[in-house]
Protein backbone atom coordinates (compact mmCIF):
# COMPACT_ATOMS: atom_id res chain seq x y z
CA UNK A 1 23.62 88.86 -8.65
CA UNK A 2 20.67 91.39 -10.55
CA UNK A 3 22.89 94.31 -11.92
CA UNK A 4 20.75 97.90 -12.44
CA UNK A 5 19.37 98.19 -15.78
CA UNK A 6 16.71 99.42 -17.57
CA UNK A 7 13.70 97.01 -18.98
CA UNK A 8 12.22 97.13 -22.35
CA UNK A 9 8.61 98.14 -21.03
CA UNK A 10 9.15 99.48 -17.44
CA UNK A 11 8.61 97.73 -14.03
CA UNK A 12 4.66 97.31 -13.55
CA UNK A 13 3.69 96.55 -10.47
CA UNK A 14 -0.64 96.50 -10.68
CA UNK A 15 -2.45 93.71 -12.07
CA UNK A 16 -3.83 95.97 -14.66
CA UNK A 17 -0.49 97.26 -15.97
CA UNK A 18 0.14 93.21 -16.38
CA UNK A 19 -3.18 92.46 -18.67
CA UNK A 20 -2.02 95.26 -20.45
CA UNK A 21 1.54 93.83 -21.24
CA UNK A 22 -0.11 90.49 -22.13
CA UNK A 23 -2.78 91.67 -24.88
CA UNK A 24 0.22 94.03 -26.62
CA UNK A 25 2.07 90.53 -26.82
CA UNK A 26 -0.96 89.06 -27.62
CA UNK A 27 -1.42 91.48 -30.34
CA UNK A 28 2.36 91.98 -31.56
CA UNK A 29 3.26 88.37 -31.29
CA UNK A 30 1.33 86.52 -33.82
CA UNK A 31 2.51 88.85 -36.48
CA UNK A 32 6.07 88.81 -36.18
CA UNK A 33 5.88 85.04 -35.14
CA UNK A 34 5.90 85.26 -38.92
CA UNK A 35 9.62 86.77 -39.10
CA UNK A 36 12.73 84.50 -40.30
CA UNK A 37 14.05 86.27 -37.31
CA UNK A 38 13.45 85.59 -33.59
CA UNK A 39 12.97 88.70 -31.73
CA UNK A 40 14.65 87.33 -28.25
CA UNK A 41 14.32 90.85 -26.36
CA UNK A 42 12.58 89.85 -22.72
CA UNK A 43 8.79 91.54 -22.55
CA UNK A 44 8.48 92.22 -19.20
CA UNK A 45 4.62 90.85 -18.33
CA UNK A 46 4.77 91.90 -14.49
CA UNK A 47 6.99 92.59 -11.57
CA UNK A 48 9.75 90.24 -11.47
CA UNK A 49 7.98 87.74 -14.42
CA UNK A 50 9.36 88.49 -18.19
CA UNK A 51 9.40 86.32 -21.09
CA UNK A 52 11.88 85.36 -23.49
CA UNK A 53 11.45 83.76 -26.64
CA UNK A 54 14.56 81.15 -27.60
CA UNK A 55 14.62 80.36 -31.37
CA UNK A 56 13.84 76.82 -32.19
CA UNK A 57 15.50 74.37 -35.16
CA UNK A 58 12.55 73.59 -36.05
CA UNK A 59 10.22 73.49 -39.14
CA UNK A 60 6.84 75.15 -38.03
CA UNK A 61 7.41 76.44 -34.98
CA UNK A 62 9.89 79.27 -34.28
CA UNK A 63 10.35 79.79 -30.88
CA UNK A 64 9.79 78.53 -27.07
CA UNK A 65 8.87 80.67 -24.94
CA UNK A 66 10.76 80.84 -21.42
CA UNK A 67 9.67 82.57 -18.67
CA UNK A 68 12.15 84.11 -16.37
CA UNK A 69 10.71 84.58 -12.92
CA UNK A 70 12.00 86.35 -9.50
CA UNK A 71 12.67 84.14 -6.66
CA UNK A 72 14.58 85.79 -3.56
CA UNK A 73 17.99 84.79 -4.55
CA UNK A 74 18.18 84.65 -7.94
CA UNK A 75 15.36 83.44 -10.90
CA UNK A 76 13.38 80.81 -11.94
CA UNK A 77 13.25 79.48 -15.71
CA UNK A 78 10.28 78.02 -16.30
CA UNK A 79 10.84 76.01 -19.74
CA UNK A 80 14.56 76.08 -21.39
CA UNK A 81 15.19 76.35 -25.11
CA UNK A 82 16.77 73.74 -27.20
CA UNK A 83 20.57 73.02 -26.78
CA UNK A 84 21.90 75.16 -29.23
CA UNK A 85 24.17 77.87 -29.68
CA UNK A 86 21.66 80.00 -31.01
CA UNK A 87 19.47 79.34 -27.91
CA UNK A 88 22.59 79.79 -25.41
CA UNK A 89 22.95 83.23 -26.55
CA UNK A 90 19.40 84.24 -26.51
CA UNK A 91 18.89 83.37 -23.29
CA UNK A 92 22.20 85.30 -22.38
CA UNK A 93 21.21 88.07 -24.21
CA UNK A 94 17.63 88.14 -23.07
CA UNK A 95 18.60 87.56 -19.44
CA UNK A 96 21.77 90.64 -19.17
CA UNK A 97 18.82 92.74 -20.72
CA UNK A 98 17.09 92.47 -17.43
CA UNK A 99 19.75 92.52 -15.10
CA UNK A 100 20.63 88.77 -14.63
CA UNK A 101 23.09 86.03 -15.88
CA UNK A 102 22.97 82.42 -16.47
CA UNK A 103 24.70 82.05 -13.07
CA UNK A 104 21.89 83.74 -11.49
CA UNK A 105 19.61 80.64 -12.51
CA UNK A 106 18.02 78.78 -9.51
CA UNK A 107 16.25 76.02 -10.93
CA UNK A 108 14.31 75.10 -14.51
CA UNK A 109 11.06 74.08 -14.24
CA UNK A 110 10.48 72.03 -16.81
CA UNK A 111 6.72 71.64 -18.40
CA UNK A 112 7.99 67.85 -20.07
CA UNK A 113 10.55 66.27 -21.02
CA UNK A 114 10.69 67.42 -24.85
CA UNK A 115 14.35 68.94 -26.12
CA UNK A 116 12.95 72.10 -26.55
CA UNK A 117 11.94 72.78 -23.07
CA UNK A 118 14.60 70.52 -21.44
CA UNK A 119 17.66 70.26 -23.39
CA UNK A 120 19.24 73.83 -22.77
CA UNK A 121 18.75 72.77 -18.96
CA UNK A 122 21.37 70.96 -18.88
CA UNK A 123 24.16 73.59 -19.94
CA UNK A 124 22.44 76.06 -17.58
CA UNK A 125 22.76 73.57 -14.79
CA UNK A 126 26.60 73.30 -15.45
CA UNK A 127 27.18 77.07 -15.24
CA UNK A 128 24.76 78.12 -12.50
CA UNK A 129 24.13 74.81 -10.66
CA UNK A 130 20.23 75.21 -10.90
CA UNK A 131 18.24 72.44 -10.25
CA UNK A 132 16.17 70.50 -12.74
CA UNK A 133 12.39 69.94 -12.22
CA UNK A 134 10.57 67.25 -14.40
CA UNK A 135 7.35 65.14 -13.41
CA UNK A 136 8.68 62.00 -12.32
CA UNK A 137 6.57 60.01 -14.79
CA UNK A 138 8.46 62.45 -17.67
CA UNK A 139 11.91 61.58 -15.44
CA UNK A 140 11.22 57.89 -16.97
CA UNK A 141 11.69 59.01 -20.45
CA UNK A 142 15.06 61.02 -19.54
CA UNK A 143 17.94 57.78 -20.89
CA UNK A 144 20.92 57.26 -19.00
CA UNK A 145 23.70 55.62 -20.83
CA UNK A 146 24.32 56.50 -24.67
CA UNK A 147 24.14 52.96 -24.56
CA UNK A 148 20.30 53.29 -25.01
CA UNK A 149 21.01 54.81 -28.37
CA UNK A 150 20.65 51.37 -30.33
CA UNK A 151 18.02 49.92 -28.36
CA UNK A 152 15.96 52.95 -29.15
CA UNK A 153 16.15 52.47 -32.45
CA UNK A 154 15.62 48.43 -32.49
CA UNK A 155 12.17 49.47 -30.68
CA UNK A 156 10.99 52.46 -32.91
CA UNK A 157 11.90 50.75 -36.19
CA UNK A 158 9.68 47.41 -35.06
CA UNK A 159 7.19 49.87 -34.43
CA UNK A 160 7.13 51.62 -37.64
CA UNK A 161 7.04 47.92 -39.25
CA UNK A 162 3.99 47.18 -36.94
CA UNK A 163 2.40 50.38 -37.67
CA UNK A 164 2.91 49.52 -42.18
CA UNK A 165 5.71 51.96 -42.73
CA UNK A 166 7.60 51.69 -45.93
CA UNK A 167 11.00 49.85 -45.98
CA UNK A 168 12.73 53.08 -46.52
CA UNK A 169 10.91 54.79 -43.81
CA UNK A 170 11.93 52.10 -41.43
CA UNK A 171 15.79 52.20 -42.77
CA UNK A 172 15.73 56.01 -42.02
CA UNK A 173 15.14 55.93 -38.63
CA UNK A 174 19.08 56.03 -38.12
CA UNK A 175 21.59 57.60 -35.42
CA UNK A 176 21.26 61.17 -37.08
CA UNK A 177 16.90 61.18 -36.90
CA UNK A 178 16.14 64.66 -35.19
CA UNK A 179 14.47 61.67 -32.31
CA UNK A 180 17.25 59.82 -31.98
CA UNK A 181 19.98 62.83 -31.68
CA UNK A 182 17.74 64.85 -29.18
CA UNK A 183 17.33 61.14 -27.11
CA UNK A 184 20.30 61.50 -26.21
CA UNK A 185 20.88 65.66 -25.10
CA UNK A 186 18.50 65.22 -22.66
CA UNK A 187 19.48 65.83 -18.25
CA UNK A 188 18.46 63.83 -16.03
CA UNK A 189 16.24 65.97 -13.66
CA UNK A 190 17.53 66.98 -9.71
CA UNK A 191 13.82 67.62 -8.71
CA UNK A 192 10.78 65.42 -9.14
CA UNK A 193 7.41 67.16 -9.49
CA UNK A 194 3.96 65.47 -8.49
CA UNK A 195 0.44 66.42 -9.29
CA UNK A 196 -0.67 69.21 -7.01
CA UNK A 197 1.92 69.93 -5.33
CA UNK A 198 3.04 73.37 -4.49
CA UNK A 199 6.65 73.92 -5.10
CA UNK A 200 7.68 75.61 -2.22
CA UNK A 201 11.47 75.11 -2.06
CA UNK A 202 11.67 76.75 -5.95
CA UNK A 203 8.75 78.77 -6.44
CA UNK A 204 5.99 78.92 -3.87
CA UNK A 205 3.32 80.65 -5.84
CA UNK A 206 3.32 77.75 -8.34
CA UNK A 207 1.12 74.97 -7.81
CA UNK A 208 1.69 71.68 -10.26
CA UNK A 209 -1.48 70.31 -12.53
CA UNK A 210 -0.49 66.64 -14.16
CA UNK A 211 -1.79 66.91 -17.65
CA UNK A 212 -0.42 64.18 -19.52
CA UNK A 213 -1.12 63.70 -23.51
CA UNK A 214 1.63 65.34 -24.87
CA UNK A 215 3.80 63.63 -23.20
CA UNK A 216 3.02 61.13 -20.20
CA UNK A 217 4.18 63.85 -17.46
CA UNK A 218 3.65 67.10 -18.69
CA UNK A 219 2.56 69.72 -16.48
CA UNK A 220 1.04 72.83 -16.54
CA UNK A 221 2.10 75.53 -13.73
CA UNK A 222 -0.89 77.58 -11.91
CA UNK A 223 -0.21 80.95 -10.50
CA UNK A 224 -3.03 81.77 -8.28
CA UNK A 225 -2.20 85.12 -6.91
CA UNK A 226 -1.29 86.50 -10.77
CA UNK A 227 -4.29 84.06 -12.11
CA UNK A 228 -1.82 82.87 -14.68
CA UNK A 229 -1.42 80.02 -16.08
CA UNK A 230 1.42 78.31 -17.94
CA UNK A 231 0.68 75.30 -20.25
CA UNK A 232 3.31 74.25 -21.68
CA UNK A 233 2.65 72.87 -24.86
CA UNK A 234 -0.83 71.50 -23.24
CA UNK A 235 -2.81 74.26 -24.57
CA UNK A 236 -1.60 76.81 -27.33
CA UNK A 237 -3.11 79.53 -28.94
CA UNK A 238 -3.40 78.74 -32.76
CA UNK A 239 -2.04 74.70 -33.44
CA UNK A 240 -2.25 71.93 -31.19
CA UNK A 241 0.43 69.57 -29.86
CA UNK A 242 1.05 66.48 -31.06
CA UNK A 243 -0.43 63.72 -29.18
CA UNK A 244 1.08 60.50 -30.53
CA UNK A 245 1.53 57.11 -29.81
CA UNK A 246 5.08 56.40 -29.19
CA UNK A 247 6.95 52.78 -28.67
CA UNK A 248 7.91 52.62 -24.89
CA UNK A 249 5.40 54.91 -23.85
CA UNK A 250 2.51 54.48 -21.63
CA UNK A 251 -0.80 53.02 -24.07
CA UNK A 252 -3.92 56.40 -24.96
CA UNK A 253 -2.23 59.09 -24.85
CA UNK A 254 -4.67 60.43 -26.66
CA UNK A 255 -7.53 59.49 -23.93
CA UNK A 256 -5.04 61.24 -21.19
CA UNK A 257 -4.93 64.53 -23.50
CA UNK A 258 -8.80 64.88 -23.41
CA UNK A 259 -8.71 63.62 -19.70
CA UNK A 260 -6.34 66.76 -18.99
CA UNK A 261 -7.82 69.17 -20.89
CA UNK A 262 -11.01 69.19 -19.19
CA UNK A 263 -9.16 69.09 -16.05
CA UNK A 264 -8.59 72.99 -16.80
CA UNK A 265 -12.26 73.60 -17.48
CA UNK A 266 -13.57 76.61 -14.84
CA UNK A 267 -9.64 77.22 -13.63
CA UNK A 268 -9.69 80.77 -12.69
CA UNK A 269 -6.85 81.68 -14.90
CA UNK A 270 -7.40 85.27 -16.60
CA UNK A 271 -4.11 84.47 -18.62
CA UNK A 272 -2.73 81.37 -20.43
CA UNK A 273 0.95 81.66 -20.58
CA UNK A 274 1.80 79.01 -23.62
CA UNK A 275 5.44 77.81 -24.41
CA UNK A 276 4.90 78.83 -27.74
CA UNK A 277 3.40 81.18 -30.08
CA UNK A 278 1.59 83.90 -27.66
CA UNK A 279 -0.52 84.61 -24.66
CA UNK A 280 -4.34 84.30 -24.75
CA UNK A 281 -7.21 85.00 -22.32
CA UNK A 282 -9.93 82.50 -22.79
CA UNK A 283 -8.54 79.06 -21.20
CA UNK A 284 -12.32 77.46 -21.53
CA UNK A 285 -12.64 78.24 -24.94
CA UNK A 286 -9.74 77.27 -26.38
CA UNK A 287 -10.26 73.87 -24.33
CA UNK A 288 -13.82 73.14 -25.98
CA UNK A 289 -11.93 74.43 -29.43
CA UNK A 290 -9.17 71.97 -28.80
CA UNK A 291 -11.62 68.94 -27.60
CA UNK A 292 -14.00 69.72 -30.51
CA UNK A 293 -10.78 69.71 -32.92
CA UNK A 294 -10.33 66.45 -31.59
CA UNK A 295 -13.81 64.84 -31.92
CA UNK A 296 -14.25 65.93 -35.32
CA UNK A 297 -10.43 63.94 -35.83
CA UNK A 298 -11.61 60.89 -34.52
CA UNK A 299 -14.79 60.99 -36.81
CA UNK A 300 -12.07 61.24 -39.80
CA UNK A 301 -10.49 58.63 -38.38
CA UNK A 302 -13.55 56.34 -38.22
CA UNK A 303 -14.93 57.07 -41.91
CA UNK A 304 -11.01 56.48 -43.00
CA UNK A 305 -11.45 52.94 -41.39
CA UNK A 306 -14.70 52.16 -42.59
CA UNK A 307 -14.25 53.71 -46.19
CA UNK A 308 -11.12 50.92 -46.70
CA UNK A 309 -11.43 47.99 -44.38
CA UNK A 310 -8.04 46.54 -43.79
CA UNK A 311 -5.38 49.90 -43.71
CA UNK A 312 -2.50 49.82 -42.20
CA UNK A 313 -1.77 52.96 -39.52
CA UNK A 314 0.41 54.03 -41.78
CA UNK A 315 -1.94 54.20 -44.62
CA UNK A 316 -4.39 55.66 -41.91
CA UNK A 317 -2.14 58.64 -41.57
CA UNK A 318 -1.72 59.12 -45.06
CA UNK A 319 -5.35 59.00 -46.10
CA UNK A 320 -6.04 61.89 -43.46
CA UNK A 321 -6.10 65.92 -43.93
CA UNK A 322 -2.91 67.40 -42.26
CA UNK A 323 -1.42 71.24 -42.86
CA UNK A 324 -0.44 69.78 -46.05
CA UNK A 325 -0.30 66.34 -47.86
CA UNK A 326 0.98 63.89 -46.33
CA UNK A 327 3.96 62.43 -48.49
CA UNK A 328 4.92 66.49 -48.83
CA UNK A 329 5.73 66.05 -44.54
CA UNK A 330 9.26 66.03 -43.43
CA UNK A 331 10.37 62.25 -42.28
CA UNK A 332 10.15 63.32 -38.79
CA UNK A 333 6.73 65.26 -39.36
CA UNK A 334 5.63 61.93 -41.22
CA UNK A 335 6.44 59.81 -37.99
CA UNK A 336 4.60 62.56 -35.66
CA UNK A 337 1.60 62.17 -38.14
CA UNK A 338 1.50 58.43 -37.86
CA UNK A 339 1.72 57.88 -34.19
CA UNK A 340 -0.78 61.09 -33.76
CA UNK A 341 -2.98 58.88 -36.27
CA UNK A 342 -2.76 55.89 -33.95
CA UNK A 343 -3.53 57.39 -30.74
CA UNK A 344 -6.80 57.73 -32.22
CA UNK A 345 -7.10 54.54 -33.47
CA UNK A 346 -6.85 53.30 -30.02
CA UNK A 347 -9.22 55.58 -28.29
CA UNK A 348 -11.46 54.11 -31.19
CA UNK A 349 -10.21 50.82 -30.13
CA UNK A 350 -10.55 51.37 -26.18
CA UNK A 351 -14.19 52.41 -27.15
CA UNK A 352 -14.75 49.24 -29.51
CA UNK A 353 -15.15 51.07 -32.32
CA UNK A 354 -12.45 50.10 -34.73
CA UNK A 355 -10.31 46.53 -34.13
CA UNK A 356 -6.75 45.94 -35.15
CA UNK A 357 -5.50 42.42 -36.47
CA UNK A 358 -2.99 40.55 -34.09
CA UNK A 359 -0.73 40.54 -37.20
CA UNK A 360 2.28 42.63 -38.30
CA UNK A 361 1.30 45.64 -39.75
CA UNK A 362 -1.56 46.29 -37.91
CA UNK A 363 -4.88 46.86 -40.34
CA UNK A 364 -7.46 47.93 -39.23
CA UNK A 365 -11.71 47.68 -39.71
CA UNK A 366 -15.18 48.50 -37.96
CA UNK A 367 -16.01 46.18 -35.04
């Protein structure tokens, strides 16, 4: 049950008073996105909508962003934090500063099924009995058993082999990798969510758009009446997701991505509402940013290929321009760059524009 309390910018109820909330966090956010310290106090965007940033343990980025939104008997998370401590009592925090507990917590809407957005669900489930929406083709990548744990690793270390990893590359994917360890703190979802659908037993003014790339059920969530949009990790302000390649995962991802984001194109969204980093206004143009990011990647990609007939993905990845040299990447950041570099390999290969050998490691040349 809400308790009275105060927020930190006032109740707004016009549609004004909300564009006005979302360019001072549009303004304010990038710069102390920049702070060691995540700033978890709830910005209150319009009546009975807030969001909450949950720090991340992550290198890169700091935060997800959830947004906590009025239903009639409680509220609606839409994203959930990583499964940390830290995360657990920002969201408390955040939450009490608005009135509400975890036990006031309805249902999660999950945007995919990444640990960041999904892996605090589960604790939240366990103290407030909120439900658990996932796209069901995300629900496929949720394991069951701990079981699993081995046979994950049998199937990503083959692929690292196939893709021309080093032998101590392959030997580190192990049972404390950040993949491996976050495999396994993921809930299975109560609540399947389809493409278009309406969801009108959680939140009625939020209509589902499939946009898989990211991850093969990621979603964003449309707010008509607010003409608000939240993407997920679809489309952010500043970086763009990874879009990689991963073993057990459905083939071009990387076609999907490009397939989704143009699926946005002319959506009468005022607002984008991103999981991360900040809020921004112009959806089309940071879609033809994003899709020209991605053409001018795939070029690289090609003059890579054709510069050194015969490279392994691996040596792909390494040969390309990332936020810093390559060999200077995290492990985990090196295995995101490599399966990034081979979803564009394949769109080059889907268009017969680059061939891989049948061998293992893949190489790769001009057709």
């Amino acid at each position: 049950m809400r308790v009275i309390c105060s927020s930190p910018i006032g109740r707004v109820n016009a549609p004004n008073r909300s564009a006005e909330a979302l360019s001072r966090l549009a303004e304010e956010w990038p710069i102390t996105s920049k702070s060691q310290h995540v700033d978890s106090t709830p910005a209150q965007i319009d009546s009975g909508l807030w969001a909450l940033r949950l720090p991340l343990p992550l290198e890169g980025l700091r935060y997800v962003v959830c947004y906590v939104r009025e239903v009639p008997k409680g509220i609606v998370l839409v994203d959930a934090g990583w499964n940390t401590p830290q995360s657990w009592e920002s969201l408390e925090s955040g939450l009490a500063q608005i009135g509400y507990a975890v036990r006031d917590v309805q249902a999660v809407v999950v945007t995919h099924a990444h640990p960041d957005h999904l892996g605090l669900a589960g604790p939240i489930r366990q103290e407030s009995g909120a439900r658990i929406c996932l796209h069901e083709r995300d629900a496929l990548l949720v394991p069951t058993p701990t079981t699993q744990l081995k046979d994950f690793l049998t199937s990503y270390r083959r692929f690292l082999t196939e893709c021309g990893a080093p032998l101590d590359e392959v030997m580190a994917v192990t049972e404390d990798m950040v993949e491996a360890v976050t495999y396994l703190d993921m809930p299975s979802p109560d609540r399947l969510m389809r493409d278009g659908e309406v969801l009108v037993d959680i939140d009625p003014s939020l209509r589902v758009i499939g946009t898989p790339g990211h991850s093969p059920g990621h979603v964003c969530l449309f707010d008509e009446k607010r003409r608000q949009v939240l993407t997920g990790d679809h489309v952010l302000p500043r970086v763009t997701p990874n879009v990689s390649r991963r073993p057990g995962q459905p083939p071009h991802p990387l076609a999907a991505y490009l397939a989704s984001l143009r699926l946005l194109l002319g959506l009468e969204a005022d607002w984008v509402l991103p999981a991360h980093e900040w809020p921004l206004r112009d959806l089309d143009g940071r879609v033809n940013a994003i899709l020209e990011h991605h053409d001018a990647r795939l070029i690289e990609t090609a003059n890579t290929v054709a510069a050194d007939p015969g490279l392994t993905t691996w040596s792909v990845a390494h040969q390309l321009p990332w936020s810093r040299p390559f060999e200077s990447l995290t492990s985990d950041m090196r295995r995101a760059a490599v399966g990034e570099a081979l979803a564009h390999l394949e769109w080059l290969e889907m268009k017969m524009i680059v061939r891989r050998s049948s061998g293992t490691p893949w190489t790769w040349q001009m057709v």
